[in-house]
Protein backbone atom coordinates (compact mmCIF):
# COMPACT_ATOMS: atom_id res chain seq x y z
CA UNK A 1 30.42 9.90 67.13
CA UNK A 2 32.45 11.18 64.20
CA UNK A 3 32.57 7.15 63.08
CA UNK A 4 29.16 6.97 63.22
CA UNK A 5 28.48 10.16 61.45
CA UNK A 6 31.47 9.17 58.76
CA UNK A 7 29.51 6.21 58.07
CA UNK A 8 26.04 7.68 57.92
CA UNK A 9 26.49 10.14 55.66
CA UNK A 10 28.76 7.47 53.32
CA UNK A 11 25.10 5.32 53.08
CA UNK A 12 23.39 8.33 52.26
CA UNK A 13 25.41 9.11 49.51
CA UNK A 14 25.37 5.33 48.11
CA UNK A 15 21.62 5.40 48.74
CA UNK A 16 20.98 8.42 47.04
CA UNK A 17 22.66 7.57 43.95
CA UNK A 18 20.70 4.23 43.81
CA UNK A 19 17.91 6.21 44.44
CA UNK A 20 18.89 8.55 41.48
CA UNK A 21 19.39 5.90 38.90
CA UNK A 22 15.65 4.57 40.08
CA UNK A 23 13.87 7.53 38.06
CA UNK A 24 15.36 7.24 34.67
CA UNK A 25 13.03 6.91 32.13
CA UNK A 26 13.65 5.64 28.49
CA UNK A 27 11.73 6.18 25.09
CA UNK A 28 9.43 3.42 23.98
CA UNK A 29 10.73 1.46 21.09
CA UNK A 30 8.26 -0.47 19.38
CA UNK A 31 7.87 -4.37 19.17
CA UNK A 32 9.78 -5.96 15.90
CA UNK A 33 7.60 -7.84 13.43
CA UNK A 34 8.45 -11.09 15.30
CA UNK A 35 7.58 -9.98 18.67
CA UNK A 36 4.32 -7.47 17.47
CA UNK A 37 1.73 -9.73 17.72
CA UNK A 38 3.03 -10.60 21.40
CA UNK A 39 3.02 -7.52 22.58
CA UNK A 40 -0.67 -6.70 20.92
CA UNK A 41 -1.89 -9.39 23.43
CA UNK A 42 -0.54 -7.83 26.21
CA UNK A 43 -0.92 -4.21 25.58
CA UNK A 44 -4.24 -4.91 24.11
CA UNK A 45 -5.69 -8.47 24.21
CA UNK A 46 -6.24 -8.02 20.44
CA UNK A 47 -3.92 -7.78 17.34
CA UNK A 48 -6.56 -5.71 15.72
CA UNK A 49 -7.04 -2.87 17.56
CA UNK A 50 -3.31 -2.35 18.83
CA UNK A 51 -1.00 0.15 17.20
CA UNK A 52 2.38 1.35 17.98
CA UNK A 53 3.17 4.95 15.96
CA UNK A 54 5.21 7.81 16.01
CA UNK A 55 3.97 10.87 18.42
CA UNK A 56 4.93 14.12 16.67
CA UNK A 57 3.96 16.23 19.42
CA UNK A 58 5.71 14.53 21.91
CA UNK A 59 8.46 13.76 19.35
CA UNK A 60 8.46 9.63 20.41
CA UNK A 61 6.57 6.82 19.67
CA UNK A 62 3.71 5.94 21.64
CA UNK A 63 1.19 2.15 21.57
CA UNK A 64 -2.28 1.88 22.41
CA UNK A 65 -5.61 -0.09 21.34
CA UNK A 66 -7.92 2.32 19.66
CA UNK A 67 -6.83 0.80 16.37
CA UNK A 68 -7.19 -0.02 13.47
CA UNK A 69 -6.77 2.65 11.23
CA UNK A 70 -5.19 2.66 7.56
CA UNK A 71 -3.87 5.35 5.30
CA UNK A 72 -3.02 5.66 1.63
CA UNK A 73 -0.51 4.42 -0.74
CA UNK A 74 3.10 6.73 -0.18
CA UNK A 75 1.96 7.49 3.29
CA UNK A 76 1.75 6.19 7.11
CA UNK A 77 -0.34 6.85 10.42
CA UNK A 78 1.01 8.50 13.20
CA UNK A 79 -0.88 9.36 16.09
CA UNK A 80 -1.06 12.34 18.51
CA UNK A 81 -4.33 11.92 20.61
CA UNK A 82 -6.04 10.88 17.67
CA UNK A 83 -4.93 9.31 14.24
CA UNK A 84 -3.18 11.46 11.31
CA UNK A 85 -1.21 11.36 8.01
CA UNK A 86 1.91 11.52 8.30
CA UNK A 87 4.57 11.39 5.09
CA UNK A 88 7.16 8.99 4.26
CA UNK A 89 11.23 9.67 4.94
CA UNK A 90 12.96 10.33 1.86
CA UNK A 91 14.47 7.26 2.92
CA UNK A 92 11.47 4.84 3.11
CA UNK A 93 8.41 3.99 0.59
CA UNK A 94 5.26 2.76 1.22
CA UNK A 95 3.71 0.68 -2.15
CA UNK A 96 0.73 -0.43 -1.12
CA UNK A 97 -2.22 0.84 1.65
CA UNK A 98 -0.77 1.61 5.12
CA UNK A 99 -2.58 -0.29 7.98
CA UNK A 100 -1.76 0.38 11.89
CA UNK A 101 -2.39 -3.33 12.43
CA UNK A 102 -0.01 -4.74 10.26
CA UNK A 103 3.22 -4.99 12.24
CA UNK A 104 4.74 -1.54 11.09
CA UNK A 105 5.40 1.57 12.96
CA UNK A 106 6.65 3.61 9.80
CA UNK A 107 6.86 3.17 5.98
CA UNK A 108 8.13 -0.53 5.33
CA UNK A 109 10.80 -0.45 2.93
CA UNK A 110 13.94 0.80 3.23
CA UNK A 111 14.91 2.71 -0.35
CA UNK A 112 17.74 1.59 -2.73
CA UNK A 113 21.22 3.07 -2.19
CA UNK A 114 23.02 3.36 -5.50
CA UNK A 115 26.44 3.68 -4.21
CA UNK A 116 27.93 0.86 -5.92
CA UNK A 117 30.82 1.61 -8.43
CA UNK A 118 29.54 3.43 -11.42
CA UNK A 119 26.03 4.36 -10.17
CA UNK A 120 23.75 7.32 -9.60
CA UNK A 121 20.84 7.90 -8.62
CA UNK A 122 18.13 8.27 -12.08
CA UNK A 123 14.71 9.13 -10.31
CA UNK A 124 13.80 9.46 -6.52
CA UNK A 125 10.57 11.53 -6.27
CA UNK A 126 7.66 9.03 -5.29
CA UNK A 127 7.48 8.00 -1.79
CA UNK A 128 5.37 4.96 -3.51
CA UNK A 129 8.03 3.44 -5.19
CA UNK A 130 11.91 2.56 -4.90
CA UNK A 131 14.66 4.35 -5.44
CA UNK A 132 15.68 3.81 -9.24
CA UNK A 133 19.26 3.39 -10.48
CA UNK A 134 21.28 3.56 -13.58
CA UNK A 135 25.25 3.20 -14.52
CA UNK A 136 26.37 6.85 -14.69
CA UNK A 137 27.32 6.86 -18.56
CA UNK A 138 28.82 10.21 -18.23
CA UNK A 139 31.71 7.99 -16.83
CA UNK A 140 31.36 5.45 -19.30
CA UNK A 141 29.61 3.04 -17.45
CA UNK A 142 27.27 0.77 -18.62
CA UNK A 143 24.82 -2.42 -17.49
CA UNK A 144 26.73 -6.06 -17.63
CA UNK A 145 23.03 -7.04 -18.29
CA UNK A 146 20.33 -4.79 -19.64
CA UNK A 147 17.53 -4.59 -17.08
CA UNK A 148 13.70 -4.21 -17.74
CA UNK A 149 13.57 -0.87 -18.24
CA UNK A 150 16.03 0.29 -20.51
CA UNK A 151 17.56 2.54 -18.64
CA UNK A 152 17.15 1.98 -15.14
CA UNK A 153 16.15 -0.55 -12.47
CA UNK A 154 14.18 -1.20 -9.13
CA UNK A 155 16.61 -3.26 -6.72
CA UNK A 156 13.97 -4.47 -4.82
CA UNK A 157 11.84 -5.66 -8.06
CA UNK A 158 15.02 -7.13 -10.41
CA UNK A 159 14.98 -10.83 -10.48
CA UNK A 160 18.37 -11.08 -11.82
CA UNK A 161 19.32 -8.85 -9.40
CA UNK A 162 23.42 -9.61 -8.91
CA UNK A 163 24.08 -9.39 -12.16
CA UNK A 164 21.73 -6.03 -13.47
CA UNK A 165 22.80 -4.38 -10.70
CA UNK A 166 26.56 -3.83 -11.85
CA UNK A 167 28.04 -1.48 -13.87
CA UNK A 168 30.50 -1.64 -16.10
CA UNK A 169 33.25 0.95 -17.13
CA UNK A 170 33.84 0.85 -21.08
CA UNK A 171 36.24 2.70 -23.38
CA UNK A 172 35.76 6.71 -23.68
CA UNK A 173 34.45 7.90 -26.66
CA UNK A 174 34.78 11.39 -28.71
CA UNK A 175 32.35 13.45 -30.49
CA UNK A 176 34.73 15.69 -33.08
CA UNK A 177 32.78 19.05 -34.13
CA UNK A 178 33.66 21.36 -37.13
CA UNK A 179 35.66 24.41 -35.91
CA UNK A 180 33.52 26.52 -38.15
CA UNK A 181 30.10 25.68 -37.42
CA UNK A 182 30.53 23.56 -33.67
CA UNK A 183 28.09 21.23 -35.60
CA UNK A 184 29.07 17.26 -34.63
CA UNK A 185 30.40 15.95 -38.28
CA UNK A 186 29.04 12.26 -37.13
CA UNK A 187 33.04 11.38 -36.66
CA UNK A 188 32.42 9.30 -33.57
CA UNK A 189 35.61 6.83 -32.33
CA UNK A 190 34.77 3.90 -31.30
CA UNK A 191 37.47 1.59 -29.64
CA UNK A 192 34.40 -2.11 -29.04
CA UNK A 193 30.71 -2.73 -29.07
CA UNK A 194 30.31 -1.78 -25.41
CA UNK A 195 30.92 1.98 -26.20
CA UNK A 196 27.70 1.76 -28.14
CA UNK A 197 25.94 0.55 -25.53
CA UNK A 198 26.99 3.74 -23.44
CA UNK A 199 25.43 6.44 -25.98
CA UNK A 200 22.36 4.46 -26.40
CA UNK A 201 21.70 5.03 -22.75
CA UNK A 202 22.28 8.26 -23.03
CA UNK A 203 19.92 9.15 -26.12
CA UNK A 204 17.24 7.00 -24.40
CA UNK A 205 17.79 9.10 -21.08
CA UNK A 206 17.79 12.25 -23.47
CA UNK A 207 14.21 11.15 -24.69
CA UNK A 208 12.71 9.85 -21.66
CA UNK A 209 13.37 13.43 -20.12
CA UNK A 210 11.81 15.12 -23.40
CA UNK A 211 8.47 12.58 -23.37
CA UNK A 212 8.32 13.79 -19.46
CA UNK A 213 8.42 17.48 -20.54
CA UNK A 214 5.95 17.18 -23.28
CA UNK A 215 3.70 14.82 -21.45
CA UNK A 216 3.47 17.35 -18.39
CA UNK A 217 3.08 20.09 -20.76
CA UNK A 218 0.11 18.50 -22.63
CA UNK A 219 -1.45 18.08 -18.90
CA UNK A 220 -1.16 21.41 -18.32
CA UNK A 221 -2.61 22.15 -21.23
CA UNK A 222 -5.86 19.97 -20.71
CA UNK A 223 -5.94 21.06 -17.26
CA UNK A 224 -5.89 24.48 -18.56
CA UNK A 225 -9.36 23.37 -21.19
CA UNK A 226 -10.94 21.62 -18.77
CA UNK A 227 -10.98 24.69 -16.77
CA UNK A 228 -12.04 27.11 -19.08
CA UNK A 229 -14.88 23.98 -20.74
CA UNK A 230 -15.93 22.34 -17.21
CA UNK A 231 -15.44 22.73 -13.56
CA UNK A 232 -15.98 19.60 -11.34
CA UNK A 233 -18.72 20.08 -8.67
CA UNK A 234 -18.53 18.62 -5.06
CA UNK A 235 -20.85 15.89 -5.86
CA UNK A 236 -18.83 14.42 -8.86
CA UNK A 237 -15.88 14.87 -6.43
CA UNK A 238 -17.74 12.75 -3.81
CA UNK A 239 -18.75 9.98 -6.23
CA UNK A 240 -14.90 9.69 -7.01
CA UNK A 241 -14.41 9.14 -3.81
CA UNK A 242 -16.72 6.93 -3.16
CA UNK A 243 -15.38 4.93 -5.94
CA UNK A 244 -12.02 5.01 -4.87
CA UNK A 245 -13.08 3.53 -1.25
CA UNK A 246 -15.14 0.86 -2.48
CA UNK A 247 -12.05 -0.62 -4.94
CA UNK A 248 -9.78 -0.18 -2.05
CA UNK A 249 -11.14 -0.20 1.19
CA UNK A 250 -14.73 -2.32 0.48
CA UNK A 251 -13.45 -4.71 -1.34
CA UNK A 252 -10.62 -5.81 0.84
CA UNK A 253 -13.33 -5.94 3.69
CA UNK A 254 -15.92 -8.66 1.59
CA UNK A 255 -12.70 -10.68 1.09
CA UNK A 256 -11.91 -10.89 4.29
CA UNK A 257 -15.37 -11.74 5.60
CA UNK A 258 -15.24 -14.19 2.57
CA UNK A 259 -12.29 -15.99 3.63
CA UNK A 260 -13.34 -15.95 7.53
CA UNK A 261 -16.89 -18.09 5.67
CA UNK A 262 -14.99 -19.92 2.89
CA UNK A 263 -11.13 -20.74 4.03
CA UNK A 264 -8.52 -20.55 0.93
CA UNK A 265 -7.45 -23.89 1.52
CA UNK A 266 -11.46 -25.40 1.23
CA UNK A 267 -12.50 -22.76 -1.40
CA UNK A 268 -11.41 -25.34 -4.52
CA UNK A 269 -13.48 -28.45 -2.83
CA UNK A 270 -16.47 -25.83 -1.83
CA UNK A 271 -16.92 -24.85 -5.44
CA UNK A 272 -16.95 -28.12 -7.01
CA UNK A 273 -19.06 -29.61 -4.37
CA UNK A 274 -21.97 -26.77 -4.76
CA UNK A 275 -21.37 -26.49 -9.07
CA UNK A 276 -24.66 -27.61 -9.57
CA UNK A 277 -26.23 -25.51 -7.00
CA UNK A 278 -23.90 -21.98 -8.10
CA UNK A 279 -25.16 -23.32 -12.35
CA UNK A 280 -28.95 -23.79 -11.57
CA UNK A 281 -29.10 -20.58 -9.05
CA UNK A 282 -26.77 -17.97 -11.71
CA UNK A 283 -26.79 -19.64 -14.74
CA UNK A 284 -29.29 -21.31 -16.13
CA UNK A 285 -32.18 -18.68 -17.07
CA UNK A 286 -29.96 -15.50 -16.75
CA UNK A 287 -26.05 -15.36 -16.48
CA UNK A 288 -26.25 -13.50 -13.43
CA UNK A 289 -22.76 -14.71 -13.19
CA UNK A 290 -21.43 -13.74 -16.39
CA UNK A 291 -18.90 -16.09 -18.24
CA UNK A 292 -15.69 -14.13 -17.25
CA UNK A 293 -17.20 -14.86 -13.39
CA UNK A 294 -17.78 -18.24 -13.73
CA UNK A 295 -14.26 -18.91 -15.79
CA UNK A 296 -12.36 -17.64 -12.64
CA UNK A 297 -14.19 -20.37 -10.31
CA UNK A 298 -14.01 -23.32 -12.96
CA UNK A 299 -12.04 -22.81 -15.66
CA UNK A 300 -8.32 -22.63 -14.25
CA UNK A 301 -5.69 -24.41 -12.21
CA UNK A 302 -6.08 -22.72 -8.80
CA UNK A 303 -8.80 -20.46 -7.41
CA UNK A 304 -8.20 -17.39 -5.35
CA UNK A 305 -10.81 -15.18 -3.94
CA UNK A 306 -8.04 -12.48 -4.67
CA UNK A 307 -9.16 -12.01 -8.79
CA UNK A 308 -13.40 -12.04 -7.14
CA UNK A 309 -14.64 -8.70 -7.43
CA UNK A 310 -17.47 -7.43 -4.89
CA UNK A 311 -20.34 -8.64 -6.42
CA UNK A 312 -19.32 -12.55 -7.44
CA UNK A 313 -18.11 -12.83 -3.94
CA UNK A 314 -22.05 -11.54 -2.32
CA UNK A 315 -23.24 -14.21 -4.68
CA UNK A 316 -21.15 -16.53 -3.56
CA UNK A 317 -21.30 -15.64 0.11
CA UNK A 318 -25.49 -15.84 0.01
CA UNK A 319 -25.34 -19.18 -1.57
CA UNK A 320 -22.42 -21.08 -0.20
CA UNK A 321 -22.34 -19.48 3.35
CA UNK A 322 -26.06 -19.02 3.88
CA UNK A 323 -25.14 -15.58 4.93
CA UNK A 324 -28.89 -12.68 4.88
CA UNK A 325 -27.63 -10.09 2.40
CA UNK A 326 -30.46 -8.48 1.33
CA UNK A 327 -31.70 -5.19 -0.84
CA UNK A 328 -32.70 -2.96 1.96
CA UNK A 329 -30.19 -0.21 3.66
CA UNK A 330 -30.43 -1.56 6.75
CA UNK A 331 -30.96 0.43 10.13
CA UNK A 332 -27.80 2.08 11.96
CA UNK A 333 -27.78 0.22 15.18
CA UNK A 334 -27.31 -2.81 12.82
CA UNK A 335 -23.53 -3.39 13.22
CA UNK A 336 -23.54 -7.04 12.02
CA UNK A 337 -21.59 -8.87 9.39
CA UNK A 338 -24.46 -9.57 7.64
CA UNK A 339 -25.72 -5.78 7.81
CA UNK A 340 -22.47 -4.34 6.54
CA UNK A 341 -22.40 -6.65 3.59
CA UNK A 342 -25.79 -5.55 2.76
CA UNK A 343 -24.38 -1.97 3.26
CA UNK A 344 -21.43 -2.84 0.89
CA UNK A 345 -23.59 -4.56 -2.15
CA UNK A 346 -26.55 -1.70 -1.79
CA UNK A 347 -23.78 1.40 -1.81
CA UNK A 348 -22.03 -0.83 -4.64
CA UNK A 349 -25.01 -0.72 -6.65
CA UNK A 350 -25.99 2.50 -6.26
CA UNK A 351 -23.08 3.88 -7.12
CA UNK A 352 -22.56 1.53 -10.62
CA UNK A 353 -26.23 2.62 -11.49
CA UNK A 354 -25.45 6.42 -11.08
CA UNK A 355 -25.36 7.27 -15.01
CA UNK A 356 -24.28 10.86 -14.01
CA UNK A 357 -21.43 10.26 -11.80
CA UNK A 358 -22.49 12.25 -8.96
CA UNK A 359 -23.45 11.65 -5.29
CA UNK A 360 -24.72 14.26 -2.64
CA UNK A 361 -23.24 15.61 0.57
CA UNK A 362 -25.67 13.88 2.59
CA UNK A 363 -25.27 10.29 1.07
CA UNK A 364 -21.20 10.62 0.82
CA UNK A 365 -21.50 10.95 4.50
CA UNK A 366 -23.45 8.29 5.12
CA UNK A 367 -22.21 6.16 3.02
CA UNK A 368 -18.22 7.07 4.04
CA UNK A 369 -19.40 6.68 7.89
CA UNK A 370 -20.92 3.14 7.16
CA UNK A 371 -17.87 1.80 4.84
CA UNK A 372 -14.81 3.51 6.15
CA UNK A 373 -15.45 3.90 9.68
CA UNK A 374 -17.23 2.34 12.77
CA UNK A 375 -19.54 -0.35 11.00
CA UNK A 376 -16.77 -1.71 8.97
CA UNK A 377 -13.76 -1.37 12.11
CA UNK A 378 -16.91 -3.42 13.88
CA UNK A 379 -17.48 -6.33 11.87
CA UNK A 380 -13.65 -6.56 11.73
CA UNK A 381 -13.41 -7.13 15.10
CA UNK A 382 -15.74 -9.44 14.92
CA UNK A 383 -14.16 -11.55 12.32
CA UNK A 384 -11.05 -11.27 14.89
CA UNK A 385 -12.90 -11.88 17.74
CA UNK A 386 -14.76 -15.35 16.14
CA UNK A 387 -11.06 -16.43 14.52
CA UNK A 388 -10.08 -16.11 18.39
CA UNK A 389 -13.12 -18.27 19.62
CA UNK A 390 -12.55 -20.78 17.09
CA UNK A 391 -8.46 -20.92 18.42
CA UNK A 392 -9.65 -21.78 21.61
């Protein structure tokens, strides 16, 4: 009996340990650029609507598939029940629009560490832009190649980037001043070239930091007329707006749905095929396509739908794709592509038109709904979804 009970209560101790380790949980790490678009499929079925963010209420990242959604310049998503700004680390930057389908959880670029002999850190305040760096020429360091800029450079932007990057320490140099007055008497040793080099970096770094001062003061002394002349109302606030998300939200959308019709790789042989069609259609009575226009399709060595603005690519989407874009705001049940392009070109026109810069609280709405929300996330998907079909 005592064997039996020995042994019993030995297996209950090795079981409950197993059982013990069963119930630990881990932290969800999210899929590496490689493996995203794997894991989308999965999770979601769909590489468009499946994002993987940072949770800052429950302090972890979390996935799901109510994407996409896309935030500004210097910025990221994160997502807490429902989709947010959230800032940059010091230690990343974000140059360009921030997009939960793009295979990033978090800011994509590591910053510049200038920790390399003889550097220091010259400007670090944008969470747009890298990190810049500069030989520290208090120590009598200098470039072994003069970058770009003058005074600094961008590691991640340098072309010559080995050789800019290192600094160089030179000979000291001394500034004598009169005992009487503590005025410099322009007695400056020299021992080679190089030490030159050293105190024109630091006069230029001098003067950049004056321009700086007297640029931000002469802002904040417009801002300061402005005020007292003019006060911007909510409408010319709204039109700004709506400006802004046509250049970077609407556009990107027509060149997408213009790529989908048109691929890159066929756009060249599509133009020259349909020349006569594009010259008797837009230019022959009036230059509906003006000359700049019609230089871009014609005129150079490659053609990208990447320098087409809005309106030459409707043009070229009515004609070339046979795609309905007409004149008429068309109804909101209407989610098609052809209904949001017509939504794109009408807002596009109205808002070019608008000689006093101003748009109401009712039509911002609207128009903000229709462009930067569900009809536009719509006709993405169906882009996707047709790509998908056409895979198959």
């Amino acid at each position: 009996m005592n064997l039996q009970s020995s042994s019993s209560k030995q297996i209950k101790q090795r079981y409950g340990k197993i059982s013990m380790m069963s119930i630990k949980t881990f932290n969800l790490k999210c899929p590496s650029q490689a493996s995203w678009k794997l894991r989308a499929q999965v999770k979601c079925n769909s590489t468009l609507k499946y994002f993987c963010l940072y949770n800052n209420v429950a302090e972890k990242y979390v996935e799901g598939c109510n994407g996409p959604d896309w935030d500004r310049k210097g910025s990221k998503r994160i997502y807490a029940g429902d989709f947010s700004r959230g800032e940059c680390i010091r230690k990343r930057f974000q140059p360009f629009i921030f997009w939960t389908n793009g295979s990033v959880s978090d800011c994509i670029y590591a910053k510049s560490i200038c920790s390399a002999k003889g550097q220091v850190v010259y400007r670090d305040n944008s969470t747009k832009d890298d990190r810049a760096c500069r030989c520290d020429y208090e120590k009598n360091y200098v470039f072994i190649k003069t970058p770009r800029n003058f005074c600094f450079y961008y590691k991640c932007t340098t072309s010559d980037f080995q050789e800019v990057t290192q600094c160089k320490h030179i000979t000291s140099y001394n500034i004598t001043l009169d005992e009487k007055t503590g005025d410099s008497n322009g007695n400056i040793h020299l021992s080679n070239s190089q030490t030159i080099a050293g105190l024109l970096f630091f006069f230029a770094d001098l003067f950049n930091k004056w321009k700086r001062k007297q640029l931000q003061q002469f802002i904040r002394s417009s801002e300061r007329n402005n005020t007292e002349q003019h006060t911007i109302t909510t409408d010319e606030v709204n039109f700004l707006r709506m400006v802004h998300l046509l250049f970077s939200v609407a556009c990107s959308v027509v060149r997408m749905a213009f790529n989908h019709e048109i691929q890159p790789n066929q756009l060249r042989k599509t133009l020259d095929r349909n020349k006569t069609l594009l010259e008797k259609v837009y230019r022959r009575k009036d230059k509906i396509i003006n000359d700049f226009q019609w230089n871009l399709l014609f005129k150079g060595e490659t053609v990208s739908s990447d320098d087409f603005d809005i309106t030459l690519m409707i043009y070229l989407l009515r004609t070339l794709a046979n795609i309905s874009i007409g004149d008429i705001y068309p109804a909101p049940f209407n989610t098609s592509i052809s209904a949001m392009l017509t939504r794109i070109n009408y807002i596009r026109n109205k808002v070019i038109q608008n000689v006093k810069g101003q748009l109401s609280e009712e039509h911002f709405n609207q128009y903000w709904d229709d462009i930067g929300q569900d009809n536009t996330e719509h006709a993405l998907q169906i882009i996707v979804l047709d790509k998908e079909i056409h895979l198959i």
